[in-house]
Protein backbone atom coordinates (compact mmCIF):
# COMPACT_ATOMS: atom_id res chain seq x y z
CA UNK A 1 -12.71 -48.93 23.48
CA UNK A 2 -13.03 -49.22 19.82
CA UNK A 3 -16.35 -47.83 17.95
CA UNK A 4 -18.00 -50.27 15.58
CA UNK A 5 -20.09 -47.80 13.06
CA UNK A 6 -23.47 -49.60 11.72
CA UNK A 7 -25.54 -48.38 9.16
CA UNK A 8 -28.09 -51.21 9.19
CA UNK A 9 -30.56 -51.77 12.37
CA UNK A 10 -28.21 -54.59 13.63
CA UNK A 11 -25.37 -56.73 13.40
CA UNK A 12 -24.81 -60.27 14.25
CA UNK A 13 -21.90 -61.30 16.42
CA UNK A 14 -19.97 -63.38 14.17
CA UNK A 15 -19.70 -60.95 11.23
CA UNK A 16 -18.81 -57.89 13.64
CA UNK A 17 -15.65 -60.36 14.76
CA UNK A 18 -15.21 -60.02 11.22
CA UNK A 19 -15.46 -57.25 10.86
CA UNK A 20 -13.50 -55.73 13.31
CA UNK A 21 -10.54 -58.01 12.19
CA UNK A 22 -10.78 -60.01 15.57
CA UNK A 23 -11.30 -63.08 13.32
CA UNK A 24 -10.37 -63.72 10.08
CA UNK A 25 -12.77 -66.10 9.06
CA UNK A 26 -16.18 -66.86 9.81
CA UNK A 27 -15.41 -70.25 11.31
CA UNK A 28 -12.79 -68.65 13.67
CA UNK A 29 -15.22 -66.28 14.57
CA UNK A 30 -17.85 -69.73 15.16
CA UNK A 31 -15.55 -71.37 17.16
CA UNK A 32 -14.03 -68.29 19.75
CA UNK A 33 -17.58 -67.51 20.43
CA UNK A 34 -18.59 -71.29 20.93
CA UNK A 35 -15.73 -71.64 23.61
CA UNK A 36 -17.57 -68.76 25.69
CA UNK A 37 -14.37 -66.40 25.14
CA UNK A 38 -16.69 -63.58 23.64
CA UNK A 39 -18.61 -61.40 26.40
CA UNK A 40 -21.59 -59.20 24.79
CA UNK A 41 -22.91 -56.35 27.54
CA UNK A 42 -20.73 -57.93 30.35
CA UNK A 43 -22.34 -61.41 30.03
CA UNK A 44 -20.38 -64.90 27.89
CA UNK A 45 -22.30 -65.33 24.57
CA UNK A 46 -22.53 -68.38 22.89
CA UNK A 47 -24.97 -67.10 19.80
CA UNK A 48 -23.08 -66.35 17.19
CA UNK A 49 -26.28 -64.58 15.03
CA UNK A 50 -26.76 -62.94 18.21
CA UNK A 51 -27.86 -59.42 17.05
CA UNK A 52 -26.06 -56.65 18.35
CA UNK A 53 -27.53 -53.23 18.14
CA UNK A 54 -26.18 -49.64 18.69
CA UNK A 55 -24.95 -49.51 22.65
CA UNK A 56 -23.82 -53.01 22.81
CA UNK A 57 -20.71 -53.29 23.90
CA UNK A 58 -18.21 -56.88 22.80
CA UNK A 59 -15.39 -57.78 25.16
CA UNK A 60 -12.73 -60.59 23.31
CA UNK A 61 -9.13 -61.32 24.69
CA UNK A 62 -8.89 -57.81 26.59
CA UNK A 63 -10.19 -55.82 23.47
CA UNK A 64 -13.59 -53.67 23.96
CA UNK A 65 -16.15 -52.77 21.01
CA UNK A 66 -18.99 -50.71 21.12
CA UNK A 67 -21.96 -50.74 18.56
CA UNK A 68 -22.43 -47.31 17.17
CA UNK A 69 -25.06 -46.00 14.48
CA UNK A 70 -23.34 -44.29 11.90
């Protein structure tokens, strides 16, 4: 499982597929999590500002995040 490092309180879903280079653009990003494909915490998520806080863990195509406060 990778670590995502925040600074800020939170971050929304579609810019830590961004981030985490699991989509290269923010419409990517808008459509993979539209098509139910992302899990957040176990469960499909289709908010892409959902806010994702330190703990949270992202599930895409076999890959694992987790939220961490840096």
């Amino acid at each position: 499982m990778e670590k995502i490092s925040i600074e800020t309180e939170y971050i929304k879903l579609d810019s830590m597929l961004k981030y985490a280079a699991v989509a290269g653009t923010g419409g990517e990003a808008k459509f993979v999590i539209n098509e139910g494909l992302v899990f957040v915490n176990g469960e499909v998520c289709t908010q892409r500002g959902k806010k994702l806080r330190p703990g949270d863990r992202v599930e895409f195509q076999g890959m694992s995040f987790e939220i961490v406060q840096s």
